[in-house]
Protein backbone atom coordinates (compact mmCIF):
# COMPACT_ATOMS: atom_id res chain seq x y z
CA UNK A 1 0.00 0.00 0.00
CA UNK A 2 0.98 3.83 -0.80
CA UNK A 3 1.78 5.72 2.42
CA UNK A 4 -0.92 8.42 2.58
CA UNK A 5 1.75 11.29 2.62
CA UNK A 6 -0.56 13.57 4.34
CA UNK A 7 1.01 16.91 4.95
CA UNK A 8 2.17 17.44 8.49
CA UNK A 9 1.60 20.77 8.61
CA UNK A 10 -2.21 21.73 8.66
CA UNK A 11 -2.05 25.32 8.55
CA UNK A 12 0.29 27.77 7.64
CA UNK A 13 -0.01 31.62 8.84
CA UNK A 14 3.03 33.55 7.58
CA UNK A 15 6.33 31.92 9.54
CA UNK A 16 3.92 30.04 11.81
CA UNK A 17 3.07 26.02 11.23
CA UNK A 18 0.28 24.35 13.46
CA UNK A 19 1.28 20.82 12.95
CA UNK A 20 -1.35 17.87 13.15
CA UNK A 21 0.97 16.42 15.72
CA UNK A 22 0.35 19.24 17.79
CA UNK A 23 -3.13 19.58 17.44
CA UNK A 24 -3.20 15.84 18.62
CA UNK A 25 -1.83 17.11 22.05
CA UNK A 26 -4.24 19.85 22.24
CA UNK A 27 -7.12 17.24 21.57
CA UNK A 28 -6.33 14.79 23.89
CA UNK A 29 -6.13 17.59 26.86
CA UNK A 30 -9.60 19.32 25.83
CA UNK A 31 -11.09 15.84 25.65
CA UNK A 32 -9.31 14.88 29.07
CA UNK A 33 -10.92 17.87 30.80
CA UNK A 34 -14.61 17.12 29.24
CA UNK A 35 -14.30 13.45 30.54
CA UNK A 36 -12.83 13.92 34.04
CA UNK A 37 -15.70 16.94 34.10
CA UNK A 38 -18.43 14.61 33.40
CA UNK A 39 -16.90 12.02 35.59
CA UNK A 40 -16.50 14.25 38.49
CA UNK A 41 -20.15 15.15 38.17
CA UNK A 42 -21.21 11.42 38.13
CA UNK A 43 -19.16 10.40 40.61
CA UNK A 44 -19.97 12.67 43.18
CA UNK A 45 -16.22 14.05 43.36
CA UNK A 46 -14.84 16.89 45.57
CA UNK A 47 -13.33 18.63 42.55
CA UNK A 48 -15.10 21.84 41.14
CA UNK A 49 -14.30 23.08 37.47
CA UNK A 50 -11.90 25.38 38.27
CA UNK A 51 -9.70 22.26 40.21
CA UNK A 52 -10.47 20.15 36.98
CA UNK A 53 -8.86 22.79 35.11
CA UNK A 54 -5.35 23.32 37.60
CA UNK A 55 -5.15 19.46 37.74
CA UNK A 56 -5.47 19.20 33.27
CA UNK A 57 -2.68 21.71 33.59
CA UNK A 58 -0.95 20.21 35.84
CA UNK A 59 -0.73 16.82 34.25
CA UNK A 60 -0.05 18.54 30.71
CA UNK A 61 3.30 19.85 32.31
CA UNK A 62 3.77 16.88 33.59
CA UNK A 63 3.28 14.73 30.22
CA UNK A 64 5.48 16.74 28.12
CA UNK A 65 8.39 17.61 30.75
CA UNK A 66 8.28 13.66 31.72
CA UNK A 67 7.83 12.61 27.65
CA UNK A 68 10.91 14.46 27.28
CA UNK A 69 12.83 13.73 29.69
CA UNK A 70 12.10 10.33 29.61
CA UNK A 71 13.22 10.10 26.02
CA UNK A 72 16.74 12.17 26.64
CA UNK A 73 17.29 9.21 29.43
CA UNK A 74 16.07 6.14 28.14
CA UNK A 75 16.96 6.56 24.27
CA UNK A 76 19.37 9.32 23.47
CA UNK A 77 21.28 10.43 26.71
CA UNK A 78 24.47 10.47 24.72
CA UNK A 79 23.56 12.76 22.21
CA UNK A 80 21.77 15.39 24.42
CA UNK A 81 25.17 15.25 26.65
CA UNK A 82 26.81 16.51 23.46
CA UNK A 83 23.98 18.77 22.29
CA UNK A 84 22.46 19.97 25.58
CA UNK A 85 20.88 22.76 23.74
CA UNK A 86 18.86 20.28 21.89
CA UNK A 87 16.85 19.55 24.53
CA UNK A 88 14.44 22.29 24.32
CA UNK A 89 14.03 21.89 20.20
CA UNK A 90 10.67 19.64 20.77
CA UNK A 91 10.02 20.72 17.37
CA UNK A 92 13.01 18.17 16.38
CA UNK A 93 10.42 15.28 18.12
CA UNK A 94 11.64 13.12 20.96
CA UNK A 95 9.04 12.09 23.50
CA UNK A 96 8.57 9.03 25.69
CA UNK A 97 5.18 7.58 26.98
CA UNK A 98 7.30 6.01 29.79
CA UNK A 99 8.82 8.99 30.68
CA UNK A 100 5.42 11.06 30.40
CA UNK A 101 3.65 8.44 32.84
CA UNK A 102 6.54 8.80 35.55
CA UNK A 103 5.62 13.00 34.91
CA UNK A 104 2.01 12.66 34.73
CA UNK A 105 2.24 10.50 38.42
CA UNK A 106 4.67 13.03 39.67
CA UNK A 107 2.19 16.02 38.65
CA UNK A 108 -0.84 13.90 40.37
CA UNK A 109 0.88 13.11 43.42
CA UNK A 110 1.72 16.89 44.09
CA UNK A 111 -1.96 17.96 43.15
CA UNK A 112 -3.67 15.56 45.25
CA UNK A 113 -1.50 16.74 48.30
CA UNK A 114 -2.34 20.28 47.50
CA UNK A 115 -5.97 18.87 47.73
CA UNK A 116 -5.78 16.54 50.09
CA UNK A 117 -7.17 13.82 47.67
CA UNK A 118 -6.86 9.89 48.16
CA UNK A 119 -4.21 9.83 44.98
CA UNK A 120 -5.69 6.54 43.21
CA UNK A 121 -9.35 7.46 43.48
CA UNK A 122 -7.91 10.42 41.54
CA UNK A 123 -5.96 8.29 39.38
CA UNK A 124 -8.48 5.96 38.68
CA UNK A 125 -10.78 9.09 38.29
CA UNK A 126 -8.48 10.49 35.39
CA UNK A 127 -6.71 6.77 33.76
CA UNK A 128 -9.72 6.02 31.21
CA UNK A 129 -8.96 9.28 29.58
CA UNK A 130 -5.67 8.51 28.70
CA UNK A 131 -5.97 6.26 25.97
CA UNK A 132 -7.42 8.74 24.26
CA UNK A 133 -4.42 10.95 24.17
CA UNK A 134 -2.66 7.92 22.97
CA UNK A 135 -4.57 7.08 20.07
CA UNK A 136 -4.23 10.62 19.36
CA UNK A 137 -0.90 10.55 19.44
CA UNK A 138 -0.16 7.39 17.52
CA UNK A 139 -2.34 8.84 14.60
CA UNK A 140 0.62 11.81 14.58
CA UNK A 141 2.79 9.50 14.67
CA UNK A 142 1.79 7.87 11.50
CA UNK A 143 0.80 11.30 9.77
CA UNK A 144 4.66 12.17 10.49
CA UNK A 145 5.70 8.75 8.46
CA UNK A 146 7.61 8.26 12.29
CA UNK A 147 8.03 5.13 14.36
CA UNK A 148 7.23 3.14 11.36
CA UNK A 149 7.51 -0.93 11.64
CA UNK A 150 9.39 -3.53 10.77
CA UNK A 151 9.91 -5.02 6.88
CA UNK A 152 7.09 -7.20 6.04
CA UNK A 153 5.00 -8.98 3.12
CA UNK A 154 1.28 -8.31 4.56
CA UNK A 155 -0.69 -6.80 2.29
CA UNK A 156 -1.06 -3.36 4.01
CA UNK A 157 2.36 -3.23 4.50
CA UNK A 158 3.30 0.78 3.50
CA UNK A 159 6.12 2.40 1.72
CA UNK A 160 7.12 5.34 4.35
CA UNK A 161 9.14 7.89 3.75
CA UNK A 162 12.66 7.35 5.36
CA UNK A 163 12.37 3.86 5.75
CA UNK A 164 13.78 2.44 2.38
CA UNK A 165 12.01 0.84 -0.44
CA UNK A 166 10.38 -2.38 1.67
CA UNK A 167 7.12 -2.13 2.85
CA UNK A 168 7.15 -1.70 6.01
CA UNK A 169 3.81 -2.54 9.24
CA UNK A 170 2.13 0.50 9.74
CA UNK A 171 2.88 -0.26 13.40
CA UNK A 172 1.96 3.49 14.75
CA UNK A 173 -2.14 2.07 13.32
CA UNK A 174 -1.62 -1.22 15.52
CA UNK A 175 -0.66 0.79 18.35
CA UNK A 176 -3.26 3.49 17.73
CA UNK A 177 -5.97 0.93 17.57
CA UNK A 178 -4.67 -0.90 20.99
CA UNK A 179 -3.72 1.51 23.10
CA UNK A 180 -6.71 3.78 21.85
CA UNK A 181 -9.97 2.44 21.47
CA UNK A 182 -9.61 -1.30 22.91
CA UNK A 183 -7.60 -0.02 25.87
CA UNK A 184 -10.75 2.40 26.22
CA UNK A 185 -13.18 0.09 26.12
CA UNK A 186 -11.69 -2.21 28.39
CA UNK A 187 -11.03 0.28 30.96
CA UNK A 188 -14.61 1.05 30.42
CA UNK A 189 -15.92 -1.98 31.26
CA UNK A 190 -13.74 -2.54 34.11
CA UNK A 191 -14.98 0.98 35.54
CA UNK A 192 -18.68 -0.10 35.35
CA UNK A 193 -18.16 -2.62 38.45
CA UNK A 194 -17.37 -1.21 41.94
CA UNK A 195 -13.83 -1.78 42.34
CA UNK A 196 -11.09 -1.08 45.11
CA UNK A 197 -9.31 2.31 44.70
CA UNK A 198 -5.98 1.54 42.93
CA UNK A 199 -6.78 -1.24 40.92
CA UNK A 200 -8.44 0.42 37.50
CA UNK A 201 -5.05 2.78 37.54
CA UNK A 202 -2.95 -0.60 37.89
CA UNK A 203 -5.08 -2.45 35.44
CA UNK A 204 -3.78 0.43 33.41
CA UNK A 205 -0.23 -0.01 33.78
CA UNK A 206 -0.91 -3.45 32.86
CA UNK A 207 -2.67 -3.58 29.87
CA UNK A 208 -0.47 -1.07 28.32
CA UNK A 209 2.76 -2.73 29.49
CA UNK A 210 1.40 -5.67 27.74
CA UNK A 211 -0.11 -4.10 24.34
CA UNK A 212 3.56 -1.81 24.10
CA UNK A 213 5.45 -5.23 24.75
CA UNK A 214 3.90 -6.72 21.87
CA UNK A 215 3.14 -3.97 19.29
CA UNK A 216 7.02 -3.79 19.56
CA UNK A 217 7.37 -7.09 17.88
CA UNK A 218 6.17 -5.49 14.58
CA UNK A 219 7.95 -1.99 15.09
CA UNK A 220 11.34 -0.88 13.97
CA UNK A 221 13.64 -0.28 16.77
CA UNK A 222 15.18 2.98 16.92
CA UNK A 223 17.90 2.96 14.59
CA UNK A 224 20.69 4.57 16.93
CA UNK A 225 19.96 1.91 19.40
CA UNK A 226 18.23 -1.39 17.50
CA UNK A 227 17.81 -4.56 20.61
CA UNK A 228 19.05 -3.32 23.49
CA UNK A 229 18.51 -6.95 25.21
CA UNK A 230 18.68 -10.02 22.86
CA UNK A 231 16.08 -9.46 20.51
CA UNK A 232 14.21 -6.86 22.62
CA UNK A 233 13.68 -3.58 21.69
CA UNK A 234 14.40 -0.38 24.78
CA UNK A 235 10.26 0.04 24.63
CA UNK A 236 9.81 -3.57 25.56
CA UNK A 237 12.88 -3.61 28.13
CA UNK A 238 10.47 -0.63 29.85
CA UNK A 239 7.20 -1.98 28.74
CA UNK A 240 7.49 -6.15 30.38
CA UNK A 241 8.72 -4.77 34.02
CA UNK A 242 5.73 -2.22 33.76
CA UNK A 243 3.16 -4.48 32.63
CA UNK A 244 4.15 -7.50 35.83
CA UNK A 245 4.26 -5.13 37.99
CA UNK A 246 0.49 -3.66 37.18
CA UNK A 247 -0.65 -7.25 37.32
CA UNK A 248 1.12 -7.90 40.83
CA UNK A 249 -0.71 -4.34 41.78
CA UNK A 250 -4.16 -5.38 40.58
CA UNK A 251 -3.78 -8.71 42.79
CA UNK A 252 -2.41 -7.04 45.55
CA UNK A 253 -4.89 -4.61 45.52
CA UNK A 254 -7.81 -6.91 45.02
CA UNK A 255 -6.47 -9.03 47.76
CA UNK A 256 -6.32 -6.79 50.08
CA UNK A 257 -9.80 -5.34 49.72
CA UNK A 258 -11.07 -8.81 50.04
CA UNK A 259 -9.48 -9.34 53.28
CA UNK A 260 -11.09 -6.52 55.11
C-alpha cells in the first residue's frame, strides 16, 4: 500500500506552522478535561471546574516535561550530553510515553496533596482518559511517516518515507488501535463494576505494558539503538517490568480489599 503522505503541517499563517501532531496534544487535553468533568459530576467528586482545570494543567506539564525527559534518558542520553541545547528543540520530536507516565504520576501526586485527595481514586478518576491521548498521538505518529515498523510482506504493508524501499507494518495504526480504542473500552468496562481504589489505575499499567510489549514485535527499533537486550527492543525492556508489575498491583490490591 501507498503511504498516505498527508502533509504534516495543517495550517500555515506567515512563519507560523500548526502541525497535526500538535493539534493531537491539544485534543487529547480538551477531551481529558470534558471526561474527568463529566466524571466528576457522576461520581460525586470533591473537585469543582476550576480544580479540573489546575489538575489538566498540571498533568499537561507533567506529560510533556516527563515525555521528554524520559526520552533524553532512556533513548538518546548520549547525544543530548553533546547537544544539551537540543533539549528544548521539541520541534526536532523526541518524547517518551514512559517517561510522560513517571511525569504525569509526579504532577498527580503533588496535586492531590495540595488537595488533600486519596491519589488513586484520583488516578483511577483520570486513567480512562488517557488512551485517548494515545490514540491521538499514535495517529501523529503515522501522519509524520515516524516510528514506522518492521519489513514485512502483509498486504497493508506501506512504503514510508525514510524507511527504504520495503514495505514496512504501519505499526503506529496497531498501536493506535490498541492503546486507543480497545484499551478504552476495556477500561470502560472494568470501571462499570465497583472496584477497590488503585486497581483500574494498575489495570492500566498493565494492559499497556502488555499491548507496548507486543506492538514492539512489529515496530522498527530505533535505529541509533536497535535490541538493546537479545532481541528486545528499549520500549519492551520498559514496557514487560511495567506491565508485571500492574498485574502484581491489581492482585495485591484486590487481595487486600477482600481481606477486610
Amino acid at each position: 500500500m501507498k503511504f498516505p503522505d498527508i502533509d504534516p503541517v495543517f495550517l500555515r499563517i506567515g512563519p507560523l506552522e500548526f502541525r497535526w501532531y500538535g493539534l493531537m496534544y491539544i485534543l487529547a487535553f480538551i477531551s481529558a478535561y470534558l471526561l474527568i468533568s463529566r466524571r466528576v459530576r457522576q461520581k460525586g467528586f470533591p473537585l469543582s471546574k476550576d480544580d479540573v482545570a489546575d489538575l489538566i494543567f498540571a498533568l499537561a506539564v507533567g506529560v510533556v516535561l516527563g515525555g521528554r525527559l524520559g526520552y533524553v534518558l532512556f533513548y538518546n542520553l548520549s547525544y543530548y550530553i553533546a547537544n544539551p541545547l537540543h533539549l528544548f528543540f521539541v520541534w526536532e520530536g523526541g518524547m517518551s510515553f514512559h517517561g510522560g507516565l513517571l511525569g504525569v504520576v509526579l504532577a498527580a501526586l503533588y496535586f492531590t496533596r495540595e488537595k488533600k485527595l486519596r491519589f488513586f481514586a484520583l488516578a483511577d478518576l483520570s486513567i480512562i482518559t488517557v488512551p485517548i491521548g494515545l490514540g491521538l498521538g499514535r495517529l501523529g505518529n503515522f501522519i509524520n511517516g515516524e516510528l514506522y515498523g518492521r519489513v514485512t510482506d502483509v498486504p497493508w504493508g506501506m512504503v514510508f518515507p525514510g524507511g527504504g524501499d520495503l514495505p514496512r507494518h504501519p505499526s503506529q495504526l496497531y498501536e493506535a488501535v490498541l492503546e486507543g480504542p480497545v484499551l478504552f473500552f476495556l477500561l470502560w468496562l472494568c470501571d462499570r463494576r465497583k472496584l477497590p481504589d488503585g486497581v483500574l489505575f494498575w489495570l492500566f499499567i498493565t494492559l499497556y505494558g502488555l499491548f507496548r510489549f507486543l506492538v514492539e514485535f512489529f515496530r522498527e527499533p530505533d535505529l541509533h539503538l536497535g535490541f538493546v537486550a537479545g532481541s528486545f527492543s528499549m520500549g519492551q525492556v520498559l514496557s514487560l517490568p511495567m506491565a508485571v508489575a500492574g498485574g502484581v498491583m491489581v492482585w495485591l490490591t484486590l487481595k487486600r480489599a477482600a481481606g477486610r
